[in-house]
C-alpha atoms as a PDB file:
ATOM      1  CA  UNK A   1     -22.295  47.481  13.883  1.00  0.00           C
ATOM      2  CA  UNK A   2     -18.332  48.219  13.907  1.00  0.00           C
ATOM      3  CA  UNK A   3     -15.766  47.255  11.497  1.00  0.00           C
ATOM      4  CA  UNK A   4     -12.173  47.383  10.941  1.00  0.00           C
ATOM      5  CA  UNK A   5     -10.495  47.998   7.811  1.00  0.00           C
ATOM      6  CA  UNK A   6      -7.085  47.897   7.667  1.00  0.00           C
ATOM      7  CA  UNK A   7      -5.295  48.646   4.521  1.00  0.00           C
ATOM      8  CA  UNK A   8      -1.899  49.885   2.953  1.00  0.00           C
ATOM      9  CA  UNK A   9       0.170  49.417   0.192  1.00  0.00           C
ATOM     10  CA  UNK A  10       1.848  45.927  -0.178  1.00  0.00           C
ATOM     11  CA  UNK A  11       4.385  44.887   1.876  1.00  0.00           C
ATOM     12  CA  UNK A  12       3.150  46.805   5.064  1.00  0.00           C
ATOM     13  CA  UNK A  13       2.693  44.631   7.484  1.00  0.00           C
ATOM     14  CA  UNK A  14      -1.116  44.318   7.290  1.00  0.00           C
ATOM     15  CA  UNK A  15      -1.525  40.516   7.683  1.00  0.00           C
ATOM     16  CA  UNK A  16       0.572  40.334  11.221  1.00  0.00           C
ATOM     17  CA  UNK A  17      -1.526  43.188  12.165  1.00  0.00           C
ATOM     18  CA  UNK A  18      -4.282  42.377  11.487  1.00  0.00           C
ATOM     19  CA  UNK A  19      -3.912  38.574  13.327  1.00  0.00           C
ATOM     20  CA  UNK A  20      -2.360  40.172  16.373  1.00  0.00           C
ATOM     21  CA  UNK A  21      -5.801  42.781  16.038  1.00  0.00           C
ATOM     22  CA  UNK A  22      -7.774  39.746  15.934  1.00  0.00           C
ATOM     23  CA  UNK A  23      -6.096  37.716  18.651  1.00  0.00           C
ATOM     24  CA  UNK A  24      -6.240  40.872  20.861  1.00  0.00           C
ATOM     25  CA  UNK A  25      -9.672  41.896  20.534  1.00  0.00           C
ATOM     26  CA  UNK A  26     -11.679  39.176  18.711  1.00  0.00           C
ATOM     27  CA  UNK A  27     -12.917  39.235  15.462  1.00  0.00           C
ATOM     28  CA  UNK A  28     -12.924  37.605  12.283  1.00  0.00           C
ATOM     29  CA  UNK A  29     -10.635  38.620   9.100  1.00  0.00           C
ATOM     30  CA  UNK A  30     -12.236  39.101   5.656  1.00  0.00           C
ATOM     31  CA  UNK A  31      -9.128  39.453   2.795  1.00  0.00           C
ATOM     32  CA  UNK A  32     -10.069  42.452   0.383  1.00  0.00           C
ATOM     33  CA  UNK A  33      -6.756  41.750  -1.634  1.00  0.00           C
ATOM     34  CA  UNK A  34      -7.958  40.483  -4.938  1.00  0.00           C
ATOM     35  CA  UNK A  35      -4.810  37.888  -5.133  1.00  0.00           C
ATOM     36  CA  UNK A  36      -5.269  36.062  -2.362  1.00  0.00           C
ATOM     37  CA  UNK A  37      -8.776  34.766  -3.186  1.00  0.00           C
ATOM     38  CA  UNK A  38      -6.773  32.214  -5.889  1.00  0.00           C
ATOM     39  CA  UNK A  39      -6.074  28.969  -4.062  1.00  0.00           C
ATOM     40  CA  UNK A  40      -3.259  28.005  -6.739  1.00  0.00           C
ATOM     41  CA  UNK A  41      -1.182  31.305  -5.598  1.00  0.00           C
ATOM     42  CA  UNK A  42       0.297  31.132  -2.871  1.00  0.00           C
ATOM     43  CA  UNK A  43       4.210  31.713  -2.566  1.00  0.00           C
ATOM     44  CA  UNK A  44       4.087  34.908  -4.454  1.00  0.00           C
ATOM     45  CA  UNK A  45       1.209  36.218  -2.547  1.00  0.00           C
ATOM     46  CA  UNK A  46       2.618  36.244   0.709  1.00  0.00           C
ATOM     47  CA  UNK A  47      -0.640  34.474   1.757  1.00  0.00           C
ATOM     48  CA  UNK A  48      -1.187  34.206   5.370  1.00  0.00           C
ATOM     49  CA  UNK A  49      -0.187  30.460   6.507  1.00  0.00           C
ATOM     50  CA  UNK A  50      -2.466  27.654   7.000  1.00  0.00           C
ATOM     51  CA  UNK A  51      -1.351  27.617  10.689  1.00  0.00           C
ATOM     52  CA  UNK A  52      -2.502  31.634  11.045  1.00  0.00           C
ATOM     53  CA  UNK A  53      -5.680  30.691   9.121  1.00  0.00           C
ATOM     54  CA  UNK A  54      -6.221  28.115  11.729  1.00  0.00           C
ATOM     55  CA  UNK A  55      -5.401  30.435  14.745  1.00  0.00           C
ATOM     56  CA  UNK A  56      -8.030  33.401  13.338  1.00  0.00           C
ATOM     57  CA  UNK A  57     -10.927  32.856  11.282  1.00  0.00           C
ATOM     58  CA  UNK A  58     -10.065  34.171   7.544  1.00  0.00           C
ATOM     59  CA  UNK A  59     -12.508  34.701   4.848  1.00  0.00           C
ATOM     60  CA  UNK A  60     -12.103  35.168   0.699  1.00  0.00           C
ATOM     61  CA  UNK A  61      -9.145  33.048   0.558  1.00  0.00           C
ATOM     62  CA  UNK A  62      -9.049  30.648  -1.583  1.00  0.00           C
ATOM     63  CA  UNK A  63     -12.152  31.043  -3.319  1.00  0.00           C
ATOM     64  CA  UNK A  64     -11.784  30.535  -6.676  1.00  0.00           C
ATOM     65  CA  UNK A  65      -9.672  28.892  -9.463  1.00  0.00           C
ATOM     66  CA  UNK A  66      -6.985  31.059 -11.551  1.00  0.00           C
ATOM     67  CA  UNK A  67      -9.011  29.855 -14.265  1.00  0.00           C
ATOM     68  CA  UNK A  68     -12.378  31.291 -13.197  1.00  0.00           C
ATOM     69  CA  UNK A  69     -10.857  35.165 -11.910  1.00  0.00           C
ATOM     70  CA  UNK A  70     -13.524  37.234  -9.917  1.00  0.00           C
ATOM     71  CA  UNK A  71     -13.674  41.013 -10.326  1.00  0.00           C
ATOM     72  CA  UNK A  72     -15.058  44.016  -7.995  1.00  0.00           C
ATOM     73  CA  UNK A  73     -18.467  43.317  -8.238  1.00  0.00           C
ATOM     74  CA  UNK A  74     -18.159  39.254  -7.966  1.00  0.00           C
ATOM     75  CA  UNK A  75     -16.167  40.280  -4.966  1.00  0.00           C
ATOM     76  CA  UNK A  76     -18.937  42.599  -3.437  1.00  0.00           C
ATOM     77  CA  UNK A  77     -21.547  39.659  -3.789  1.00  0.00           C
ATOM     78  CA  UNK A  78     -19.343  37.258  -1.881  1.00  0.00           C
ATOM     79  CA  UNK A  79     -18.020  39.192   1.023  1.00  0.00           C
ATOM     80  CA  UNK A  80     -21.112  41.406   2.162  1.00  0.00           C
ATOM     81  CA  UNK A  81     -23.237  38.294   3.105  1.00  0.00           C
ATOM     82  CA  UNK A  82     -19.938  36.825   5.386  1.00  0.00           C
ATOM     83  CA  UNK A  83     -19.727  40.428   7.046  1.00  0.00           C
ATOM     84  CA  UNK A  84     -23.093  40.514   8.166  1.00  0.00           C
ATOM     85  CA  UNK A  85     -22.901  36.811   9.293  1.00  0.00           C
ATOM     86  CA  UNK A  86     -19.787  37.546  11.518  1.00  0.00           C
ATOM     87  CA  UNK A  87     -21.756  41.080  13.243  1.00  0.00           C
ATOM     88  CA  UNK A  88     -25.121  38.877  13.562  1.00  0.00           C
ATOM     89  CA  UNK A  89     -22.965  36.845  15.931  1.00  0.00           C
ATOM     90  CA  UNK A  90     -21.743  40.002  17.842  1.00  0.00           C
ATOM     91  CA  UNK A  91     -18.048  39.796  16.383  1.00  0.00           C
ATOM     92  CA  UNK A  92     -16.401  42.018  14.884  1.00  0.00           C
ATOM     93  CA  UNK A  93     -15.326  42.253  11.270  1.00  0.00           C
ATOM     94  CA  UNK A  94     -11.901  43.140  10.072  1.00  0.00           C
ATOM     95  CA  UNK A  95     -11.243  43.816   6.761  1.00  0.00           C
ATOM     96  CA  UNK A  96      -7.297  43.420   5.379  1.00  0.00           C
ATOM     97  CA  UNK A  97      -6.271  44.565   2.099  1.00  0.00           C
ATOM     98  CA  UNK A  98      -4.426  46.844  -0.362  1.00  0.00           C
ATOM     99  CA  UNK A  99      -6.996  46.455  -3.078  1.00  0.00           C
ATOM    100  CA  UNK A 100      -8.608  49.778  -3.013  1.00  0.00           C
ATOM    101  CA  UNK A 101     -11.173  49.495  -5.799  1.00  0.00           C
ATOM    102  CA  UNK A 102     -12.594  46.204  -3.854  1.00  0.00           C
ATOM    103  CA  UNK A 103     -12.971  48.054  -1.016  1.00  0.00           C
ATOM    104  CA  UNK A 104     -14.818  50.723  -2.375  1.00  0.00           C
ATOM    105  CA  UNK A 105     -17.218  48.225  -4.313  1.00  0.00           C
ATOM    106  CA  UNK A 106     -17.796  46.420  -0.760  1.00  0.00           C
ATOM    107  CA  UNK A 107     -18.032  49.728   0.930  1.00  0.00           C
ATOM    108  CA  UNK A 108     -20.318  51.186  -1.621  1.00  0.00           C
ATOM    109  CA  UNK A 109     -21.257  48.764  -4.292  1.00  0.00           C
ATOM    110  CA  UNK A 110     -20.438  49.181  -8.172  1.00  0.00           C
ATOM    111  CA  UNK A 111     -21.320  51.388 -11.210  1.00  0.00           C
ATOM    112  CA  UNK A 112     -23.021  49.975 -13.636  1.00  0.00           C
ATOM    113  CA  UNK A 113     -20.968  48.592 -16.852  1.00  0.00           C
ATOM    114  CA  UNK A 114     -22.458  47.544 -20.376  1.00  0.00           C
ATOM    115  CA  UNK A 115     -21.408  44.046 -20.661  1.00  0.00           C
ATOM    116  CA  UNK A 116     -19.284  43.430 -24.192  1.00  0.00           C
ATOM    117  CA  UNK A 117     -20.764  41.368 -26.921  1.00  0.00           C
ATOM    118  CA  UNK A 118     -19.314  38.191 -27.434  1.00  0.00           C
ATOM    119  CA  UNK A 119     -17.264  39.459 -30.645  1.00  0.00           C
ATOM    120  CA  UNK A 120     -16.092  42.591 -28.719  1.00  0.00           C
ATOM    121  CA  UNK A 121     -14.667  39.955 -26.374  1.00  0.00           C
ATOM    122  CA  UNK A 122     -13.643  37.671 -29.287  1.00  0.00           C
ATOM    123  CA  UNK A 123     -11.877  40.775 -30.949  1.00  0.00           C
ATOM    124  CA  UNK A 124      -9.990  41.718 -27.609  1.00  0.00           C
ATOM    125  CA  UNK A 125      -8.904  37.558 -27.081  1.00  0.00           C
ATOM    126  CA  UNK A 126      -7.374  37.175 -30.356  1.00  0.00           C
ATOM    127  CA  UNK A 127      -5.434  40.793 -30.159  1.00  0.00           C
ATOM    128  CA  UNK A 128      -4.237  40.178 -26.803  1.00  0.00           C
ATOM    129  CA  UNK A 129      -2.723  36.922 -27.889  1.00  0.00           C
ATOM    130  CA  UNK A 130      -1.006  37.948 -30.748  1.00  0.00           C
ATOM    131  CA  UNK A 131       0.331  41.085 -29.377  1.00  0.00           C
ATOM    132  CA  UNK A 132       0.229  40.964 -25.379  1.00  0.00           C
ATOM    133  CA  UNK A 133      -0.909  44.421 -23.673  1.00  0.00           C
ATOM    134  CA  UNK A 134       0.872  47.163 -25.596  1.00  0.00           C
ATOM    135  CA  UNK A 135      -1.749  47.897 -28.058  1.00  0.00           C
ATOM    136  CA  UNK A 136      -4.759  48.041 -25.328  1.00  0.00           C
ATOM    137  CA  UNK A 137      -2.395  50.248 -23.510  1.00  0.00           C
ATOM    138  CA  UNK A 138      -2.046  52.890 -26.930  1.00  0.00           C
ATOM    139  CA  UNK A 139      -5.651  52.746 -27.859  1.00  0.00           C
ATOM    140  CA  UNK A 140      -5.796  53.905 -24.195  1.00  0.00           C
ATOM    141  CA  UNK A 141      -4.193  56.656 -24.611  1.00  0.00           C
ATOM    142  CA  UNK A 142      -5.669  57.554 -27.528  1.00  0.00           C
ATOM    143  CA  UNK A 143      -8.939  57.581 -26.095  1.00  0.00           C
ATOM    144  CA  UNK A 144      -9.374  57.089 -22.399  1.00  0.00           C
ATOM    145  CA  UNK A 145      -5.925  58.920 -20.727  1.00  0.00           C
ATOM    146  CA  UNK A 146      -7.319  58.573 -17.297  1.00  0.00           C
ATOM    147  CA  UNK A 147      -7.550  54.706 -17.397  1.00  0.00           C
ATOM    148  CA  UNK A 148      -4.729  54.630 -19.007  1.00  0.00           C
ATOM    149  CA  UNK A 149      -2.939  56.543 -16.120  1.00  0.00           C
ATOM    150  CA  UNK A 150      -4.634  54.805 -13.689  1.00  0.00           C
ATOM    151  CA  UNK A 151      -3.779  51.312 -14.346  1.00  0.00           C
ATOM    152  CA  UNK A 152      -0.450  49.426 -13.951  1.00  0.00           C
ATOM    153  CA  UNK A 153       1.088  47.810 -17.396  1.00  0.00           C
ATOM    154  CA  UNK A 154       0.479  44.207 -15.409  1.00  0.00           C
ATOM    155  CA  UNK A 155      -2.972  44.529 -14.794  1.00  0.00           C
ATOM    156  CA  UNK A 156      -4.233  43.470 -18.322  1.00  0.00           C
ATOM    157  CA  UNK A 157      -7.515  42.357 -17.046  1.00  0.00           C
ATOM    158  CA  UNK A 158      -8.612  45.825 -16.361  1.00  0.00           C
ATOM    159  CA  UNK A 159      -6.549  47.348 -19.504  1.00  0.00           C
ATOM    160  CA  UNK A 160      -8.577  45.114 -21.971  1.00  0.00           C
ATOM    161  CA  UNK A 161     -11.961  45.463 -20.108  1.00  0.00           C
ATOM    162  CA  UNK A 162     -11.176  49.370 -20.145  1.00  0.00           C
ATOM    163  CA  UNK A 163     -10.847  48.964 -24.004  1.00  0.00           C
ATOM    164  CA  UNK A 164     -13.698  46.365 -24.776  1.00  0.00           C
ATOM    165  CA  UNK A 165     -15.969  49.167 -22.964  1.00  0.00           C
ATOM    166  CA  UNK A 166     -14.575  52.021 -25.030  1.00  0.00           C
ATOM    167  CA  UNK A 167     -15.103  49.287 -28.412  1.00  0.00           C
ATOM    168  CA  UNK A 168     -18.575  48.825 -27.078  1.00  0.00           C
ATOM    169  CA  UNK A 169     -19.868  52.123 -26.080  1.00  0.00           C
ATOM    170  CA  UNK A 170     -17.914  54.684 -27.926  1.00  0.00           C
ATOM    171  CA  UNK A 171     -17.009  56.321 -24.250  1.00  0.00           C
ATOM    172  CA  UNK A 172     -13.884  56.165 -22.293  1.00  0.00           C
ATOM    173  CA  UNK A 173     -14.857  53.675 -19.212  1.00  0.00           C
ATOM    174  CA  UNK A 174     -13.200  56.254 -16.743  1.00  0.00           C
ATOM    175  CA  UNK A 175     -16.268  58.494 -17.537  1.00  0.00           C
ATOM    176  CA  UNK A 176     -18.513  56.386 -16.421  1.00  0.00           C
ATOM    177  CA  UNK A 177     -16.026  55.565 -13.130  1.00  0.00           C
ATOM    178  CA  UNK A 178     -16.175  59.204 -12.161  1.00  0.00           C
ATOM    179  CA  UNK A 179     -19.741  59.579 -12.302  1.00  0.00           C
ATOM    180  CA  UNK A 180     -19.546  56.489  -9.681  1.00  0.00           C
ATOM    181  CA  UNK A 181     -16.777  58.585  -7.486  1.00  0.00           C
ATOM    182  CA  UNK A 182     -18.469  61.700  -7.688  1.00  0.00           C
ATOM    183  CA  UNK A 183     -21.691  60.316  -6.238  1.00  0.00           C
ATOM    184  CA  UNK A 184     -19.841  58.162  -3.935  1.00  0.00           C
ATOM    185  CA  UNK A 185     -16.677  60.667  -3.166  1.00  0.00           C
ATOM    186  CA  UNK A 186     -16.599  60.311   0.830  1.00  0.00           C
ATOM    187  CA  UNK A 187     -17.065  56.408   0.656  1.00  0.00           C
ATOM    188  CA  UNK A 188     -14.180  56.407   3.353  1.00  0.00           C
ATOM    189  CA  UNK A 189     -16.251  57.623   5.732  1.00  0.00           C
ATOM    190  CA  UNK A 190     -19.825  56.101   4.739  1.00  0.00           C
ATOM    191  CA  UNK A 191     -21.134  53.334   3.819  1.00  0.00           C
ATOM    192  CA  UNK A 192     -24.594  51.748   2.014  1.00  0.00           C
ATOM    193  CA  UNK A 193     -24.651  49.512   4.908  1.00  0.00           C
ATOM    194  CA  UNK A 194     -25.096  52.105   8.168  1.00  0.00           C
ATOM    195  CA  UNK A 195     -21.680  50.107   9.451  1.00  0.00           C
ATOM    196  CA  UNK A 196     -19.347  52.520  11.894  1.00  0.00           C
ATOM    197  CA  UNK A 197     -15.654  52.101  10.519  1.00  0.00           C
ATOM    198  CA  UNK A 198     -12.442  52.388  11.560  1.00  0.00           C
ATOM    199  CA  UNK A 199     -10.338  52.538   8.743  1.00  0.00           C
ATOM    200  CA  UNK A 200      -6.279  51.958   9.582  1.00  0.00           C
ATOM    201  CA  UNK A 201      -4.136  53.094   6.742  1.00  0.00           C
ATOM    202  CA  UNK A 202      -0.653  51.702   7.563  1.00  0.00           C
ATOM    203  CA  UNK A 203       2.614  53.471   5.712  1.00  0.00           C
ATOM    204  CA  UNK A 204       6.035  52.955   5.887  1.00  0.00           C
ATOM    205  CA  UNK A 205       9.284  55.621   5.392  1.00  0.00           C
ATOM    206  CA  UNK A 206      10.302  54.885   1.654  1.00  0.00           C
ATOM    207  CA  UNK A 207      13.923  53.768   2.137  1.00  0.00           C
ATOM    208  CA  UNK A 208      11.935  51.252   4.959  1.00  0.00           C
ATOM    209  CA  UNK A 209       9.829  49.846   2.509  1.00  0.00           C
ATOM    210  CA  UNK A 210      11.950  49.590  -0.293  1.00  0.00           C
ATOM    211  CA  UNK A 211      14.182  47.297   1.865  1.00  0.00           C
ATOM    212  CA  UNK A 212      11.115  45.328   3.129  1.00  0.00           C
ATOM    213  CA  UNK A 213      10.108  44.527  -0.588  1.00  0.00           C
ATOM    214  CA  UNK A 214      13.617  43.847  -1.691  1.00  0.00           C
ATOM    215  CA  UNK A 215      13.593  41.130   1.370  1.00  0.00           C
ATOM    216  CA  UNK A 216      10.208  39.890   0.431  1.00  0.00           C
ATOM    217  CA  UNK A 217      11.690  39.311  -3.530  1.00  0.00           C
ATOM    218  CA  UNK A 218      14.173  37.231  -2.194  1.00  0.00           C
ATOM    219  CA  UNK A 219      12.099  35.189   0.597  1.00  0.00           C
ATOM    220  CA  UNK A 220       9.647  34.359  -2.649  1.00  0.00           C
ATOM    221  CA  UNK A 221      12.300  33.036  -4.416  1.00  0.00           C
ATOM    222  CA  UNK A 222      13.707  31.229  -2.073  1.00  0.00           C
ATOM    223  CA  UNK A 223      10.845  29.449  -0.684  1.00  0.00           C
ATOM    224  CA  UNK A 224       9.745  28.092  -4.077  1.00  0.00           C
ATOM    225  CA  UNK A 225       7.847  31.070  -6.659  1.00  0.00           C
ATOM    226  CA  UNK A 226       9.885  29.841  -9.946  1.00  0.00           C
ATOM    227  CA  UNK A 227       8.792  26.356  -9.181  1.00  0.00           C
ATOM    228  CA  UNK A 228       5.627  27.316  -8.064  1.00  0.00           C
ATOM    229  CA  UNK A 229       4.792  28.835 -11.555  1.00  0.00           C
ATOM    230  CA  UNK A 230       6.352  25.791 -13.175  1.00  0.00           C
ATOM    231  CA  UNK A 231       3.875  23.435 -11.409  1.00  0.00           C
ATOM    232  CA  UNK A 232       0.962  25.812 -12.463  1.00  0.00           C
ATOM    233  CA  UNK A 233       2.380  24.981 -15.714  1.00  0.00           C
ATOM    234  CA  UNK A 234       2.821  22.017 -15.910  1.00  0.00           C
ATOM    235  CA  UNK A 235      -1.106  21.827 -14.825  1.00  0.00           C
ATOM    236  CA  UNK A 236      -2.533  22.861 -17.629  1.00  0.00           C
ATOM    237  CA  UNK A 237      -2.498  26.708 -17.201  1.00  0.00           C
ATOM    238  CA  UNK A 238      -1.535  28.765 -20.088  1.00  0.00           C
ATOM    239  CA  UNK A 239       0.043  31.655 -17.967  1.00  0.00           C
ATOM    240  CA  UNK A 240      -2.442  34.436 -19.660  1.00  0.00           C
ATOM    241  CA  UNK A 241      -4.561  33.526 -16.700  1.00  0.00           C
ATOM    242  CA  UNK A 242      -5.140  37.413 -15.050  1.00  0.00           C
ATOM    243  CA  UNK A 243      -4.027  36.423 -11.857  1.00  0.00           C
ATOM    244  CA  UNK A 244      -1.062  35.087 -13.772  1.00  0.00           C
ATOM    245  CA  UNK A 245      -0.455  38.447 -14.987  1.00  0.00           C
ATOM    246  CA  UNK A 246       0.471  39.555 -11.426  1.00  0.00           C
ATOM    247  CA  UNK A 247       3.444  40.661 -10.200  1.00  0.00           C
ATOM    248  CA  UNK A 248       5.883  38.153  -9.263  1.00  0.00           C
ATOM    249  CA  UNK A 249       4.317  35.563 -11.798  1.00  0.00           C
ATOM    250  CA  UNK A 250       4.602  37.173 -14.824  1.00  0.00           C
ATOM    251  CA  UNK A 251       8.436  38.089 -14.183  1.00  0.00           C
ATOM    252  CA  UNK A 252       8.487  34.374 -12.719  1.00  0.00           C
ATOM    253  CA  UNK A 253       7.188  33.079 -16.261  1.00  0.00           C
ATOM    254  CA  UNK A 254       9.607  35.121 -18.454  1.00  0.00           C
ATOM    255  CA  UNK A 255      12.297  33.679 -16.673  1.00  0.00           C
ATOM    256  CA  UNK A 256      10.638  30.480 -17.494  1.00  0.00           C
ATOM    257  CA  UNK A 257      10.196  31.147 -20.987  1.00  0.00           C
ATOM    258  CA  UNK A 258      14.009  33.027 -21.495  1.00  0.00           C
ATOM    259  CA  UNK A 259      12.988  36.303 -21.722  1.00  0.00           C
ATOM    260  CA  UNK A 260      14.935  37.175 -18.829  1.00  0.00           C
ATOM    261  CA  UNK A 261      18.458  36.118 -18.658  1.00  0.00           C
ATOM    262  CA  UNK A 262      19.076  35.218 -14.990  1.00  0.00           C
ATOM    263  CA  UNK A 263      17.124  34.887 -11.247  1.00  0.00           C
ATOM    264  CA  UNK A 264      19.006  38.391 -10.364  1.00  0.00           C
ATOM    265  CA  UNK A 265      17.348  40.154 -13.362  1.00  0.00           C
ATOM    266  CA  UNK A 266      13.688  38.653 -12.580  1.00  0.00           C
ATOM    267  CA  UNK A 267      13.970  39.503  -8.734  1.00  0.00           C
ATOM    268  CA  UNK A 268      15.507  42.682  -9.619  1.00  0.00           C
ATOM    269  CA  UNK A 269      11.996  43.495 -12.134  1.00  0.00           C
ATOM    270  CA  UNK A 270       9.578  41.826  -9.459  1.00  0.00           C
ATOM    271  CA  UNK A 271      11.245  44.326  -6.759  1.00  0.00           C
ATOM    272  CA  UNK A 272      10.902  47.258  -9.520  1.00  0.00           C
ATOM    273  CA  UNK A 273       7.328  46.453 -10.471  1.00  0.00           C
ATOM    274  CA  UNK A 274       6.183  45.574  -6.743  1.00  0.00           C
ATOM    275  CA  UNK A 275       7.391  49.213  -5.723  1.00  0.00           C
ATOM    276  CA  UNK A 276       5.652  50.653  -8.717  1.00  0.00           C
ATOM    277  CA  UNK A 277       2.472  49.018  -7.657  1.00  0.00           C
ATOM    278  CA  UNK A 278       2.967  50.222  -3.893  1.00  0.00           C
ATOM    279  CA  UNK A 279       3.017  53.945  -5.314  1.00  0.00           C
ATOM    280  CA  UNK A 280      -0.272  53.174  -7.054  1.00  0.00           C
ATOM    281  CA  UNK A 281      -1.719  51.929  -4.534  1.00  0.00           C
ATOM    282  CA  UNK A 282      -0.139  54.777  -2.393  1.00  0.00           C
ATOM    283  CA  UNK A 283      -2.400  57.276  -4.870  1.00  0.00           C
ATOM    284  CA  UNK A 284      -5.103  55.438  -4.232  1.00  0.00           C
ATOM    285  CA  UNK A 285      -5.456  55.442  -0.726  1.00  0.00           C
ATOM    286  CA  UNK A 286      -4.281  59.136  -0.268  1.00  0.00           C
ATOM    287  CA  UNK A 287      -7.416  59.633  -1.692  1.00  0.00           C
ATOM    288  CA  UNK A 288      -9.468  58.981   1.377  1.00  0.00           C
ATOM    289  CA  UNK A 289      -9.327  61.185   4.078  1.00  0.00           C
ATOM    290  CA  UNK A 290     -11.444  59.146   7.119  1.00  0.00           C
ATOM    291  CA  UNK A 291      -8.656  57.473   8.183  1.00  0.00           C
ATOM    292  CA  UNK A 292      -5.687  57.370  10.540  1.00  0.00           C
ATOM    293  CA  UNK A 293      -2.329  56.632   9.034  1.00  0.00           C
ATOM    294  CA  UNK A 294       0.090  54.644  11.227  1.00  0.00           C
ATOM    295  CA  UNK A 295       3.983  53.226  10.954  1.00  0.00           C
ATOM    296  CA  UNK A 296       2.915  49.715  11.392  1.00  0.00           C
ATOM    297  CA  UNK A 297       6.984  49.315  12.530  1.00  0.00           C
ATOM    298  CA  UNK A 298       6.739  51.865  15.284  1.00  0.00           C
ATOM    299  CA  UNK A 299       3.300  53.017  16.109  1.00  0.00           C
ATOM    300  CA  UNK A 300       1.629  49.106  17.554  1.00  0.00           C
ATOM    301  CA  UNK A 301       0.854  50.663  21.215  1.00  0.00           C
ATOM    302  CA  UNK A 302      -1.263  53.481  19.708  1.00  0.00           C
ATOM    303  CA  UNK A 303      -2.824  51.340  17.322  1.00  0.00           C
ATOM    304  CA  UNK A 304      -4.463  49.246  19.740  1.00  0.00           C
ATOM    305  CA  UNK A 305      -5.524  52.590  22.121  1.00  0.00           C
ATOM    306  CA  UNK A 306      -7.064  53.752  18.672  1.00  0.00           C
ATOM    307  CA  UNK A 307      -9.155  50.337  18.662  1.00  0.00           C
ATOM    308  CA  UNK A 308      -9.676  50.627  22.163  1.00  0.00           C
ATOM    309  CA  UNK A 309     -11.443  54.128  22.092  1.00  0.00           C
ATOM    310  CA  UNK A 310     -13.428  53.614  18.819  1.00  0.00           C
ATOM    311  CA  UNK A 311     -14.685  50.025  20.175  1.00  0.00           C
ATOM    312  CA  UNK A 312     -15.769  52.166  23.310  1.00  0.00           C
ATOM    313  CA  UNK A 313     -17.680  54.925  21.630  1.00  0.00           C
ATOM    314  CA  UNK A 314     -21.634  54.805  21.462  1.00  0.00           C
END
């Protein structure tokens, strides 16, 4: 039982890889980035097209509302019954992403986590509202520095469910996390599922990708992401959605909502925060060491002859 995984910070190159992977060798795409499994996001995304859906089989896009986000383990559930679908029927599986932390879930499942009371949860709503992030972020780092470290300032979801644990339990969240990684530390290069991977980690120069997200700002914007969010607006969402919290949106709403002056100032802080996120995600991933690491610009030929020799090997 074989399976790709091809991953890399955003911006990368992993979805035309992964199609021309697919159309070259057959096989079946499952999406491991947690954004793309909202069917209302789409411009600022960079979700693969209807028309390249329709070429390859895609999974875990589109799945779910904004309204109704999914998380690691919700994630886990979903895609592990698809993947063993696709290998009953003798194709192969090829999983695209640069969300690390659903990739290890899938790869090996989740650490347990006490689930809040209702006025934990009530008491984290009503703060968030009134004061956005900020004072998650300080108790934090009053009290859980590795979480605090280890998530970006956009990704409130995790921030506040970091903080309703530590309101819960009386323990910093991470410490239960690195009981998890200790006991799963080489999940790169096993599995709880007895597949064979091959994982491609694809990573381009800095200067390189810096210029590739700049582009990608300005493609987003010009193909529609301002009115995109307005719609989503307009709709009925409040905008403290998580997935609305995301990169590109958020900057997208405070434009919206005057809180940034001009469209040069919010593509400038989407470019800013997308290259912040591609370090993190950069940290992450240098964290495995079962994989090969290719320039997704340059290295195409040797990626395939890498395919080629591990779909050959008993």
């Amino acid at each position: 039982m074989k399976v790709i995984i091809i991953s890399g910070a955003t911006a990368t190159g992993k979805t035309d890889l992964s199609i021309k992977i697919a159309q070259h060798f057959g096989g079946e795409i499952i999406n491991f980035d947690s954004l793309l499994l909202y069917k209302e996001l789409n411009i600022g995304t960079a979700k693969p097209t209807k028309l390249e859906r329709g070429e390859i089989p895609h999974h875990m896009i589109d799945v779910t509302s904004i309204s109704t986000p999914l998380n690691a383990a919700d994630y886990m559930r979903m895609a592990l019954p698809i993947i063993e679908s696709i290998l009953a029927d003798h194709k192969m599986p090829i999983l695209v992403g640069g969300s690390g932390f659903y990739l290890q879930a899938l790869l090996n499942g989740m650490y347990e986590s006490q689930t809040s009371p209702q006025e934990v949860l009530e008491r984290s709503k009503i703060l968030f509202e009134k004061e956005g992030i900020e004072p998650f972020r300080y108790i934090l780092k009053q009290n859980d520095l590795t979480s605090y470290e280890r998530y970006h300032v956009n990704d409130h979801y995790r921030i506040r469910r970091a903080v309703e644990h530590f309101w819960t339990t009386g323990t910093p969240l991470s410490e239960k996390r690195k009981k998890k990684d200790q006991e799963n530390e080489e999940f790169q290069s096993t599995n709880i599922h007895g597949w064979q991977t091959l994982h491609l980690y694809l990573k381009i120069p800095k200067e390189d990708h810096w210029q590739i997200i700049n582009k990608r700002t300005e493609r987003m914007i010009s193909d529609g992401l301002i009115d995109e969010v307005n719609s989503l607006l307009k709709n009925g969402f409040s905008g403290f959605e998580k997935p609305l919290q995301s990169i590109g949106y958020k900057e997208a709403m405070d434009l919206i909502k005057g809180e940034l002056k001009s469209l040069e100032e919010c593509k400038e802080k989407i470019s800013i925060s997308t290259r912040q996120l591609a370090k993190a995600q950069k940290t992450w991933f240098n964290r495995i060491q079962d994989k090969k690491t290719f320039n997704p610009l340059l290295d195409h030929h040797d990626i395939v002859q890498t395919i080629e020799d591990f779909l050959d090997k008993k």
